[in-house]
C-alpha atoms as a PDB file:
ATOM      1  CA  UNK A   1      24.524  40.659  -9.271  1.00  0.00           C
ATOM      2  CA  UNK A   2      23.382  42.054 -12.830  1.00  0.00           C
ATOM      3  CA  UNK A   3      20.158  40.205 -14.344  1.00  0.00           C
ATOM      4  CA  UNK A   4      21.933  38.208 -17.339  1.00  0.00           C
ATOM      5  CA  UNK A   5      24.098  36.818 -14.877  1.00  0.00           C
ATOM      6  CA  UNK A   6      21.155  35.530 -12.445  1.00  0.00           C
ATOM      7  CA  UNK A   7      19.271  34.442 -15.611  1.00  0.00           C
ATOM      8  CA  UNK A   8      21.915  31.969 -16.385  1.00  0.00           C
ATOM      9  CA  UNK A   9      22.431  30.530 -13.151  1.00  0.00           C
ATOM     10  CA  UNK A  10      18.532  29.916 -12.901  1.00  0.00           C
ATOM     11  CA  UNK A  11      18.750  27.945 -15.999  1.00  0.00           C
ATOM     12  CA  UNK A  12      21.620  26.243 -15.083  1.00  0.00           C
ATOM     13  CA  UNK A  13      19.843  25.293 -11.719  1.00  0.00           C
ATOM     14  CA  UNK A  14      16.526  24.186 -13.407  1.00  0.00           C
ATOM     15  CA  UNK A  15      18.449  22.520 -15.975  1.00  0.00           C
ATOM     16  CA  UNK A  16      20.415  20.441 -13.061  1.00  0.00           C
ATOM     17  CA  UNK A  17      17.468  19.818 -11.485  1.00  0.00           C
ATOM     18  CA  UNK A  18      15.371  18.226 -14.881  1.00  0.00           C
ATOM     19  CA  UNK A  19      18.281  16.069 -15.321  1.00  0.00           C
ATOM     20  CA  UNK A  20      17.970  14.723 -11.841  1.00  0.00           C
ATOM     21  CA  UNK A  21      14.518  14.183 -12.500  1.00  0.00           C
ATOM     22  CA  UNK A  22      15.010  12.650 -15.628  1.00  0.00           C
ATOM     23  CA  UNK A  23      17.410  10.259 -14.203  1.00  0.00           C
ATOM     24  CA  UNK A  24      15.815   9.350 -11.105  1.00  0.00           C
ATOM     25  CA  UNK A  25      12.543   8.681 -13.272  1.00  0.00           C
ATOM     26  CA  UNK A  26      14.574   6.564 -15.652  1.00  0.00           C
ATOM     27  CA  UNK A  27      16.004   4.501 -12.651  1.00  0.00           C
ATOM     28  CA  UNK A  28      12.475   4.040 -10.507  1.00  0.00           C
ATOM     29  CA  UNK A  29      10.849   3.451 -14.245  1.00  0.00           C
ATOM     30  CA  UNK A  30      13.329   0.908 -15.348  1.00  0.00           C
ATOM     31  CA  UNK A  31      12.211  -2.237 -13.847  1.00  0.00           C
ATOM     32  CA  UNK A  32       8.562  -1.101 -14.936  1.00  0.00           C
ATOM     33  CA  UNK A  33       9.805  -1.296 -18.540  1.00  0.00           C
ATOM     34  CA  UNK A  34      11.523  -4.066 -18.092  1.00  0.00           C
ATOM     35  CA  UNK A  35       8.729  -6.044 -16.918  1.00  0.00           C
ATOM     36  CA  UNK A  36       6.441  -4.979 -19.980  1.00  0.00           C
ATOM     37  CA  UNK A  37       8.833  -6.233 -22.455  1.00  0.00           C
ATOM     38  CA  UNK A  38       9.549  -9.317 -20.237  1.00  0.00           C
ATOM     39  CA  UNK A  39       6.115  -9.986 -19.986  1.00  0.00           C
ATOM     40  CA  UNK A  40       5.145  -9.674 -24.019  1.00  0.00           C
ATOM     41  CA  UNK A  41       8.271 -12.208 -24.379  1.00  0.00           C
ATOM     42  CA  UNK A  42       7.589 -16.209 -24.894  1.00  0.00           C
ATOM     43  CA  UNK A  43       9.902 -18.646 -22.404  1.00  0.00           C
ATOM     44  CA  UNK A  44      12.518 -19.226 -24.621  1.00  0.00           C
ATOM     45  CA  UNK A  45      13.142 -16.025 -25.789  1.00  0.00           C
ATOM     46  CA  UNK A  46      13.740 -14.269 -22.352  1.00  0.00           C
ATOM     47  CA  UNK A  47      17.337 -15.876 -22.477  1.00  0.00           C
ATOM     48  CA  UNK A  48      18.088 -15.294 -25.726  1.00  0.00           C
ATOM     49  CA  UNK A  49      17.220 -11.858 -26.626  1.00  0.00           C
ATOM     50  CA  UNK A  50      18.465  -8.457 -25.139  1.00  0.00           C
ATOM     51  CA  UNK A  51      16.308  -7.790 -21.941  1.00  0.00           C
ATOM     52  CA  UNK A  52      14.651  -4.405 -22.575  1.00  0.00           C
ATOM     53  CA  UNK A  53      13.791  -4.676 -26.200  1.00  0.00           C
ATOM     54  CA  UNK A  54      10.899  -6.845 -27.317  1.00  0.00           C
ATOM     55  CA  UNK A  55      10.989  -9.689 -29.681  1.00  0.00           C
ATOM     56  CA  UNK A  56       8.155 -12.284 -30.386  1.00  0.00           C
ATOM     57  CA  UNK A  57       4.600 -10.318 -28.938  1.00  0.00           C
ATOM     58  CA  UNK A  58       3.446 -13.347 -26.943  1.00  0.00           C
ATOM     59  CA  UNK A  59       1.666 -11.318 -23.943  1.00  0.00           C
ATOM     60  CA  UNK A  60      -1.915 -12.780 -24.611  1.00  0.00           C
ATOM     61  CA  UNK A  61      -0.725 -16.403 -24.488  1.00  0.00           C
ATOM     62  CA  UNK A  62       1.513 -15.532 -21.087  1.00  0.00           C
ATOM     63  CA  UNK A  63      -1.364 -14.365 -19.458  1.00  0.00           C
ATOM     64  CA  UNK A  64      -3.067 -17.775 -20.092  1.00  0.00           C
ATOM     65  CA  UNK A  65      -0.500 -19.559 -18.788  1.00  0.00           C
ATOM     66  CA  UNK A  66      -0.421 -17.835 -15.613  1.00  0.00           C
ATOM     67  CA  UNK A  67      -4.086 -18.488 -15.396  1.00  0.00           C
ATOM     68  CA  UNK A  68      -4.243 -22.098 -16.048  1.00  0.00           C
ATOM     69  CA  UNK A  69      -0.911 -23.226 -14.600  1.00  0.00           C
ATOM     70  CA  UNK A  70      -0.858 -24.768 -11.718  1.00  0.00           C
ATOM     71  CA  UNK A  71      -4.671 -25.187 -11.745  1.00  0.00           C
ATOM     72  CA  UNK A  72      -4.992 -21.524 -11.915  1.00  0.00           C
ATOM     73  CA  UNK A  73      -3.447 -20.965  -8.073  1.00  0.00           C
ATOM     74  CA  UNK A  74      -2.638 -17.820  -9.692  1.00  0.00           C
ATOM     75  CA  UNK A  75      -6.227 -16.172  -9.683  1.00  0.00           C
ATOM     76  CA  UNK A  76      -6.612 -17.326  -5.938  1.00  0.00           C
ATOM     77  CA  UNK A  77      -3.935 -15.751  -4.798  1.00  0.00           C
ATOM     78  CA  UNK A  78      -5.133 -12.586  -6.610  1.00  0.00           C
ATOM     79  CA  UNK A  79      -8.872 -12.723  -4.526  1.00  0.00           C
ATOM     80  CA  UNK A  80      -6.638 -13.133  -1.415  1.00  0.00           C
ATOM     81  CA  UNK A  81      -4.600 -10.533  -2.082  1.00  0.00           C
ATOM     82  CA  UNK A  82      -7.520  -8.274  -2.558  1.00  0.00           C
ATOM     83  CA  UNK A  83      -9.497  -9.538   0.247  1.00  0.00           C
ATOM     84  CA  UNK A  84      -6.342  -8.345   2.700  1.00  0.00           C
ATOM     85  CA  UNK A  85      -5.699  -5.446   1.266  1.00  0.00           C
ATOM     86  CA  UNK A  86      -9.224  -3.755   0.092  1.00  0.00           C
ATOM     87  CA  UNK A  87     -10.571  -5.333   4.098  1.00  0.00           C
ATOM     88  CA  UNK A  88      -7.932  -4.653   5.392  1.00  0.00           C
ATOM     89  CA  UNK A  89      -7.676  -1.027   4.113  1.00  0.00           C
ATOM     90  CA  UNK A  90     -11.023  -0.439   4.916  1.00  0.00           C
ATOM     91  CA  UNK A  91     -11.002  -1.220   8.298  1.00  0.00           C
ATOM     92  CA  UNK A  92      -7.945  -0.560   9.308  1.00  0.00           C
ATOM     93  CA  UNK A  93      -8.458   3.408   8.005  1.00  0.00           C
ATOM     94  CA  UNK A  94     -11.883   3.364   9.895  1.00  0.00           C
ATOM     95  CA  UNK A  95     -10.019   2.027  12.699  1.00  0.00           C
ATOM     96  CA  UNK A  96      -6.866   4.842  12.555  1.00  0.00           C
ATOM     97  CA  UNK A  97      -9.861   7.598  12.014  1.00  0.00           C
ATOM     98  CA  UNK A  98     -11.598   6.460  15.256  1.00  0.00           C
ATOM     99  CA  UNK A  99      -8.562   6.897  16.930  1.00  0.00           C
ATOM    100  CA  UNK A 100      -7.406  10.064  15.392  1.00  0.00           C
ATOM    101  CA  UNK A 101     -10.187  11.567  15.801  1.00  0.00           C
ATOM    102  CA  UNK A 102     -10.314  11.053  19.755  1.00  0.00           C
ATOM    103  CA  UNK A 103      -7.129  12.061  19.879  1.00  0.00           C
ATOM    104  CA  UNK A 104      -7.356  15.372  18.084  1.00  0.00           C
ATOM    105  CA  UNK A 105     -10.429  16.144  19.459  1.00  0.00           C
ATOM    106  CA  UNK A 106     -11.181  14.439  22.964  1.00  0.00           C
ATOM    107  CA  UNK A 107      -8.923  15.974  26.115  1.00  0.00           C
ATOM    108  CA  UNK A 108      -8.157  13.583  28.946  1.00  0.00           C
ATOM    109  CA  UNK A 109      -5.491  12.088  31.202  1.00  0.00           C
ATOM    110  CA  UNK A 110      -2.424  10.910  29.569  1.00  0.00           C
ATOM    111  CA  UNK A 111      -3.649  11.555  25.605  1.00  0.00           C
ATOM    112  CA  UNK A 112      -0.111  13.248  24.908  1.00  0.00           C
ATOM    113  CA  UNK A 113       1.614   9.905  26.691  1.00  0.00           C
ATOM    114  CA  UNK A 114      -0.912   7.375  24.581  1.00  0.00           C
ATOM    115  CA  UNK A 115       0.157   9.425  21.157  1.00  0.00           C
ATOM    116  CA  UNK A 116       3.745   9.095  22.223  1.00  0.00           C
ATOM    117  CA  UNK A 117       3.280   5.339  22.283  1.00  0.00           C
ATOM    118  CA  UNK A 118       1.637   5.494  19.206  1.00  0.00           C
ATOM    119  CA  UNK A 119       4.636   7.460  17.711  1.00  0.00           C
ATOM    120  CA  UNK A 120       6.938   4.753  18.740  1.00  0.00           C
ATOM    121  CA  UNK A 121       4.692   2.101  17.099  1.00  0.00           C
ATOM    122  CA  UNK A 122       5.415   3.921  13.871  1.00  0.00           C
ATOM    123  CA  UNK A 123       9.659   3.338  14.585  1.00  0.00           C
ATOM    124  CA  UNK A 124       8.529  -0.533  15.161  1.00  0.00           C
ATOM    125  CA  UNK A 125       9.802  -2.330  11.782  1.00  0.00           C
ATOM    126  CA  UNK A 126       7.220  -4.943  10.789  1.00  0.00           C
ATOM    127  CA  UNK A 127       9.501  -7.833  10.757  1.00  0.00           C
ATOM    128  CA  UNK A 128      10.622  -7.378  13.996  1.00  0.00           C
ATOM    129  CA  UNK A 129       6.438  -7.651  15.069  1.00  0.00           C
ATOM    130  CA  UNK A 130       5.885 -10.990  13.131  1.00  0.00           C
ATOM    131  CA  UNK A 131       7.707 -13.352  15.270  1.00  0.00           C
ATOM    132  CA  UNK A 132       5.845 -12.025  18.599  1.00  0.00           C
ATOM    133  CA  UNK A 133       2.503 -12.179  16.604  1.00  0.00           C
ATOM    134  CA  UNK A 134       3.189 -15.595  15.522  1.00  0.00           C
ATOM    135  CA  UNK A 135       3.924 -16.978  18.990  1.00  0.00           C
ATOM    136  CA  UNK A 136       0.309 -14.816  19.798  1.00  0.00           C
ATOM    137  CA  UNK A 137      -1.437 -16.396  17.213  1.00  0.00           C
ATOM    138  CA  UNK A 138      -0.189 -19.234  17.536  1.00  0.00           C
ATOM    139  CA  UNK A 139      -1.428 -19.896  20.951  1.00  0.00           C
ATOM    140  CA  UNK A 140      -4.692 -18.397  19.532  1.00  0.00           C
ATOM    141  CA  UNK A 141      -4.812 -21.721  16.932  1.00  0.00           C
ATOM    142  CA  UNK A 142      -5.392 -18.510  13.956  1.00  0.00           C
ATOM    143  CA  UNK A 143      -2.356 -19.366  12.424  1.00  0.00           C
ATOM    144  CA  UNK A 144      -2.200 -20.321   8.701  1.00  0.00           C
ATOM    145  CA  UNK A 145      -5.969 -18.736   8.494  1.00  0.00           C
ATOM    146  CA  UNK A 146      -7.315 -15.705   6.726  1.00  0.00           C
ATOM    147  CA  UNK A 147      -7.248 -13.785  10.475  1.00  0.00           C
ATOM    148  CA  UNK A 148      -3.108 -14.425  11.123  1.00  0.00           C
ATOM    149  CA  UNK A 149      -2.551 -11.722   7.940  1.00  0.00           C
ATOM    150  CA  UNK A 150      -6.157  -9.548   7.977  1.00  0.00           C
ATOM    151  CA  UNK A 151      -5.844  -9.093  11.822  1.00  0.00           C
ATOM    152  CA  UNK A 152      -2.089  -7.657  11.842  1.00  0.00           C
ATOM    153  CA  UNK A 153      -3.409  -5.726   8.777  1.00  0.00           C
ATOM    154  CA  UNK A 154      -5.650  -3.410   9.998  1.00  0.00           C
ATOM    155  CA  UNK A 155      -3.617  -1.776  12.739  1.00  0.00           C
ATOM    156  CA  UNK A 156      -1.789   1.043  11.420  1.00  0.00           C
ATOM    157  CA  UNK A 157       0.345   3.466  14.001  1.00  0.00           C
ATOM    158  CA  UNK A 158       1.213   5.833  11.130  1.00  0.00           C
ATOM    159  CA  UNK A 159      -2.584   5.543  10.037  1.00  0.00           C
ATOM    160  CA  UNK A 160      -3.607   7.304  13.686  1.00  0.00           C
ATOM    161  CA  UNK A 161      -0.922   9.695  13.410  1.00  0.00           C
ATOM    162  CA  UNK A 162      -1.496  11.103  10.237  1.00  0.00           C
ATOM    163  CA  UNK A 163      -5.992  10.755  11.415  1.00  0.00           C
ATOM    164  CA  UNK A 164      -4.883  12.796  14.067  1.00  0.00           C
ATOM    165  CA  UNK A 165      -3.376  15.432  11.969  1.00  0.00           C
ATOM    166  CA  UNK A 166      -6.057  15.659   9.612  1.00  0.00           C
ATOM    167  CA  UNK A 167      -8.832  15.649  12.391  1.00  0.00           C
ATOM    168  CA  UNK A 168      -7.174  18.444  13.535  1.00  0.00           C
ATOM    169  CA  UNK A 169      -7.004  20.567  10.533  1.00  0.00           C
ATOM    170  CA  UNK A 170     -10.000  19.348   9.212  1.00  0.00           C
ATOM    171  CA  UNK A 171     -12.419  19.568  11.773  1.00  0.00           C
ATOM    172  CA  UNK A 172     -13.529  22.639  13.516  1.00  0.00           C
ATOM    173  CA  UNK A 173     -14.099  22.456  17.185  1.00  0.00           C
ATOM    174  CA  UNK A 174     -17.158  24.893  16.995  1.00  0.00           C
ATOM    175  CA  UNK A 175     -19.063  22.734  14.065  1.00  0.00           C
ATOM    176  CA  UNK A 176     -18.267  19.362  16.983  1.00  0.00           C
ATOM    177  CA  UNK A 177     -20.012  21.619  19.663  1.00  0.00           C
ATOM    178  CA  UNK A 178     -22.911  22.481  17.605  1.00  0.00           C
ATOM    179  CA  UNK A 179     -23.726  19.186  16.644  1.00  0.00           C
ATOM    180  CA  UNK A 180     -23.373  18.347  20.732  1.00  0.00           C
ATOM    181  CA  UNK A 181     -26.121  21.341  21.066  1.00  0.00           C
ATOM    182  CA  UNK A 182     -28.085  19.598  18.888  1.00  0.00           C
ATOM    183  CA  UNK A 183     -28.174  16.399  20.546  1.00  0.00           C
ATOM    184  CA  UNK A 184     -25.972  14.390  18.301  1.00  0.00           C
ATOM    185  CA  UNK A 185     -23.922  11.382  20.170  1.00  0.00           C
ATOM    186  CA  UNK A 186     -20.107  11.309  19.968  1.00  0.00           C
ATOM    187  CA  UNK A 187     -20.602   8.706  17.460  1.00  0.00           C
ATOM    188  CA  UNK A 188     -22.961  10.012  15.625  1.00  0.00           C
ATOM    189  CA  UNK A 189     -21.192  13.325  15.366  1.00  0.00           C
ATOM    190  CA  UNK A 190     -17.804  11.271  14.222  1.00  0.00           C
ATOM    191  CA  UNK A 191     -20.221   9.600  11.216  1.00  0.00           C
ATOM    192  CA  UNK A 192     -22.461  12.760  10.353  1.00  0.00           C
ATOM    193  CA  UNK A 193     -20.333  15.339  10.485  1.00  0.00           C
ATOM    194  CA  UNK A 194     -16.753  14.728  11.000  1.00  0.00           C
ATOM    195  CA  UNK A 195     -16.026  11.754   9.103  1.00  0.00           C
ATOM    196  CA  UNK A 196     -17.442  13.368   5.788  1.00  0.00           C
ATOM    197  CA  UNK A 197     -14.816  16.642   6.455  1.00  0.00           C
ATOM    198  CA  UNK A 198     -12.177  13.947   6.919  1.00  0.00           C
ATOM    199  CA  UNK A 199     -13.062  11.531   3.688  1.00  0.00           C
ATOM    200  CA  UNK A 200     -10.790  13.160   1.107  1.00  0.00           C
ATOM    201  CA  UNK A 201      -7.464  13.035   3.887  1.00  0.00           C
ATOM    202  CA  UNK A 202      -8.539   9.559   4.557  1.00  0.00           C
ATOM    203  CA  UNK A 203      -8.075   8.053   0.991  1.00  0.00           C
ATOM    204  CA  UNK A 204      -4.648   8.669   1.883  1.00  0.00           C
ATOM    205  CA  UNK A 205      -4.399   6.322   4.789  1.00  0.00           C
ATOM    206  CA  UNK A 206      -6.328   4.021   2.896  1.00  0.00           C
ATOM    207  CA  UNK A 207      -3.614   4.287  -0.034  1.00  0.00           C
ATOM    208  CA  UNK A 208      -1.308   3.595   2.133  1.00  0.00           C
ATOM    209  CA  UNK A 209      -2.565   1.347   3.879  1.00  0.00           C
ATOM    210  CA  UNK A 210      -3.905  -0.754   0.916  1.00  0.00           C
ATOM    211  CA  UNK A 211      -0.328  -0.490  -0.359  1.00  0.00           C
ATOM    212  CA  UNK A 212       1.036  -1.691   2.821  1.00  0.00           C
ATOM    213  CA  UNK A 213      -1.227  -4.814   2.677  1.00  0.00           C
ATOM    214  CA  UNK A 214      -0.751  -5.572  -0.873  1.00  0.00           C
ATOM    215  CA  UNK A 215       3.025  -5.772  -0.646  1.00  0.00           C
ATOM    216  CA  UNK A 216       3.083  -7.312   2.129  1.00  0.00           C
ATOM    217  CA  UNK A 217       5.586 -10.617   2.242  1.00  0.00           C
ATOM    218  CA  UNK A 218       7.024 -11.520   5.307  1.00  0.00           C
ATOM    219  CA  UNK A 219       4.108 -11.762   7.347  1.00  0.00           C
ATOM    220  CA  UNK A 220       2.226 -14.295   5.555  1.00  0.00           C
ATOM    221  CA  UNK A 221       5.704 -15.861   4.888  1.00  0.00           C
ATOM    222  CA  UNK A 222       5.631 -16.382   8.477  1.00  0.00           C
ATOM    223  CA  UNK A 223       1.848 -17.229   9.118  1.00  0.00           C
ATOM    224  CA  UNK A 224       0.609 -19.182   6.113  1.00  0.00           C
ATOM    225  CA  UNK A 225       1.788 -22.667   4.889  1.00  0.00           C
ATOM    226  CA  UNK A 226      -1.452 -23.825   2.975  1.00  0.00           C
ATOM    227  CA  UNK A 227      -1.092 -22.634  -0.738  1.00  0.00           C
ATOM    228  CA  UNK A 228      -4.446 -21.946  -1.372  1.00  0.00           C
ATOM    229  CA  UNK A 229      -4.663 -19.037   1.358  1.00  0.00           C
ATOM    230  CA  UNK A 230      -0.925 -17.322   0.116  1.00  0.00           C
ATOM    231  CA  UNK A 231      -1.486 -13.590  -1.457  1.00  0.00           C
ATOM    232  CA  UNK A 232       0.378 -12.776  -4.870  1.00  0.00           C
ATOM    233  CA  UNK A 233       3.679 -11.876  -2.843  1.00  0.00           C
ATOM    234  CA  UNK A 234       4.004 -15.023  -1.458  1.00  0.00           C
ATOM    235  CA  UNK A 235       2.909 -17.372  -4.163  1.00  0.00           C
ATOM    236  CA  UNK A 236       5.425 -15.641  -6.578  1.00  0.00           C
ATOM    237  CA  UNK A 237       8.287 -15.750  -4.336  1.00  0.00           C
ATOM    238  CA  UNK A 238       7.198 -19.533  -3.898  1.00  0.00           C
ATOM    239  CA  UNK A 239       7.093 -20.036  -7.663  1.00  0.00           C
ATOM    240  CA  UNK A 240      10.585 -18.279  -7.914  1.00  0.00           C
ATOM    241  CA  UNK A 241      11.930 -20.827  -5.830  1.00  0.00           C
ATOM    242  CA  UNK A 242      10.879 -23.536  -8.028  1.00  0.00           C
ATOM    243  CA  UNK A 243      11.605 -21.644 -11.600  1.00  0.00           C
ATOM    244  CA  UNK A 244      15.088 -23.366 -11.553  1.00  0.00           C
ATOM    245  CA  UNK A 245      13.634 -26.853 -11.821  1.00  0.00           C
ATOM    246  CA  UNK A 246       9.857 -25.984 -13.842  1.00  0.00           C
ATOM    247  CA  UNK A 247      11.113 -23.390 -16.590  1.00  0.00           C
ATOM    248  CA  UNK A 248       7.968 -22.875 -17.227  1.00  0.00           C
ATOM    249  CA  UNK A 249       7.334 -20.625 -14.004  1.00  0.00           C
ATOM    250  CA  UNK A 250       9.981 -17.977 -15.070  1.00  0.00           C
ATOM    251  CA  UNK A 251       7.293 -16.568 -17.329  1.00  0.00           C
ATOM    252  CA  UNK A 252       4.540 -16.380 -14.815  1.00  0.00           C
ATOM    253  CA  UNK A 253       6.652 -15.406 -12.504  1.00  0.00           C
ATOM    254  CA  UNK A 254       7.279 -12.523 -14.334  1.00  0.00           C
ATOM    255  CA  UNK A 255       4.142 -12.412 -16.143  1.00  0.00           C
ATOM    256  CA  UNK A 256       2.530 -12.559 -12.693  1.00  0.00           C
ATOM    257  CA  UNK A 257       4.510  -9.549 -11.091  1.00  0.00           C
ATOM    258  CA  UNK A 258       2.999  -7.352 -14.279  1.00  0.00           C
ATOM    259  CA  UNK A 259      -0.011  -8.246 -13.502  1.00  0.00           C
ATOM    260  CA  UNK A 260       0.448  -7.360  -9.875  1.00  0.00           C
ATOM    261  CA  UNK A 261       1.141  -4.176  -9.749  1.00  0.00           C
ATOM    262  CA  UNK A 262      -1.767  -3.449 -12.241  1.00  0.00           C
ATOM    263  CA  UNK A 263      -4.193  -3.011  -9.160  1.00  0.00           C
ATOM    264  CA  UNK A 264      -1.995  -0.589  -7.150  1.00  0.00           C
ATOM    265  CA  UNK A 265      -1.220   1.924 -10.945  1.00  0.00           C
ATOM    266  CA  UNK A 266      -5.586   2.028 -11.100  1.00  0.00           C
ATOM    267  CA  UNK A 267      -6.173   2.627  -7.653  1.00  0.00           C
ATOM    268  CA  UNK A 268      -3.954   5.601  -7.484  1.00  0.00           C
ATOM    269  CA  UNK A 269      -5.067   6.439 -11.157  1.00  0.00           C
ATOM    270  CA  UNK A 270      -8.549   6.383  -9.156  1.00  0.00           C
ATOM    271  CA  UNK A 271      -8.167   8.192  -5.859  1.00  0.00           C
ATOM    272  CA  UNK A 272      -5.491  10.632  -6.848  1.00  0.00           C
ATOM    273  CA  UNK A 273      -7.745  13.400  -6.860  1.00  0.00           C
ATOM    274  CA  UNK A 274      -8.649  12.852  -3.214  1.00  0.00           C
ATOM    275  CA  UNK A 275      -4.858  11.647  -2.105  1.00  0.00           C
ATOM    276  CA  UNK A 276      -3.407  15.384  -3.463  1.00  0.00           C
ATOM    277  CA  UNK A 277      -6.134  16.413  -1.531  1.00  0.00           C
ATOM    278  CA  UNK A 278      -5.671  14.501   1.369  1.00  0.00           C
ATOM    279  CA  UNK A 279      -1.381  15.263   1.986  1.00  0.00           C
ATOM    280  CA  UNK A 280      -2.379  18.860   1.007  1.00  0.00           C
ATOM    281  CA  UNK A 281      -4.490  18.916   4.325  1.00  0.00           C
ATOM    282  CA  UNK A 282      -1.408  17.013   6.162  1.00  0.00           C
ATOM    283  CA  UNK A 283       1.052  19.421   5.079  1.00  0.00           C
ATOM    284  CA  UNK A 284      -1.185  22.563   6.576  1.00  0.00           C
ATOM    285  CA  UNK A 285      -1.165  21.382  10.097  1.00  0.00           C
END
């Protein structure tokens, strides 16, 4: 094949490709836009202007609505959305990196049997878990309490997995055995030595996992009934419901869902630098 010829064809290709890019950032972008310009738009005009160009800049007085309606219900949904998701993050990730760990790194009876089990956790769609842990919880008296959504939370089957495979790429066996030489503990050779190796892979479980938690709908759907304990999912899907009768919830509504996914654009702003890091030391094993 003569070099002109493959030039072209490599443009062509990374031309193709761009354009794919282009249009599958337009498309996952979109909604984004859309709920900018929604956002900056006063009540009436959301009807009567063209969706994805702004009109009256009204953004300031939207966000004080959303704030004081309702007694501001809004901002306590926002602390219990963050209480799941940053305790629940946290924990659960220590949690998957205790387990991980052992698994990478400990040799005994039926490990390759328990990480099977795990495996098939990860195939386990969440809805399908929320009507078991309900009847569990239930019978516990924890349901429509903090602990019926933070307790769910903070078990992650994909968070062990991908612990395990950054234990095991991160963590040399001989630096483990040196720190045994020296006396260390198991646990205090997990904390001292082998957690710090592992902190930059496990920003990504806690991404994930804080992702996981803040999104989260149906299980607090299913758990929760007082108001005052519902996370930002759940309180706007409840004030969707009602936006047909109280027009003045179709603004916060969508005023509200801005503001949601604020937290989750500045975390990963945050902790990209250590999630690259992190699915770079994934991808090696």
């Amino acid at each position: 094949m003569s070099q002109p010829k493959r030039a072209r064809e490599s443009r062509i290709s990374r031309t193709a490709a761009m354009s794919l890019m282009v249009l599958l950032a337009i498309y996952f972008l979109l909604p984004v836009y859309f709920l900018i310009v929604a956002s900056t738009k006063p009540q009436a005009d959301l009807v009567s202007t063209f969706g994805l160009w702004f009109s009256h800049f009204d953004i300031v007085h939207n966000l004080k609505t959303l704030f004081t309606v309702r007694d501001g219900v809004f901002g306590r949904w926002a602390v219990n959305s963050v209480v799941y998701a940053v305790l629940g993050a946290a924990v659960g990730t220590l949690i998957s990196a205790l387990c991980g760990y052992a698994l990478a790194k400990f040799r005994f009876r039926g490990r390759n049997f328990l990480f099977s089990v795990i495996l098939g956790g990860v195939l386990v769609p969440s809805t399908a878990l929320a009507l078991p842990l309900f009847l569990l919880f239930s019978a516990a008296g924890l349901v429509d309490t903090y602990w019926a959504v933070f307790l769910p939370s903070i078990v992650s089957p994909f968070g062990v997995y991908l612990a395990r495979i950054f234990a095991s790429a991160a963590v040399p066996d001989e630096l483990i055995e040196s720190a045994r030489l020296d006396g260390a503990g198991e646990f205090r050779t997990f904390f001292s030595v082998s957690f710090k190796l592992m902190t930059p892979s496990l920003v990504t479980i806690f991404l994930f996992q804080f992702v996981g938690i803040w999104n989260n709908f149906f299980l607090p759907l299913v758990m929760l009934q007082q108001e005052k304990l519902f996370p930002i999912t759940l309180g706007l899907y409840e004030w969707n419901g009602q936006s047909s009768r109280v027009s003045l919830l179709q603004g916060s509504v969508i005023t509200g869902s801005l503001v949601s996914i604020v937290p989750l654009i500045i975390l990963f702003l945050l902790l990209q630098r250590f999630w690259r890091t992190g699915l770079a030391a994934g991808s090696l094993k």
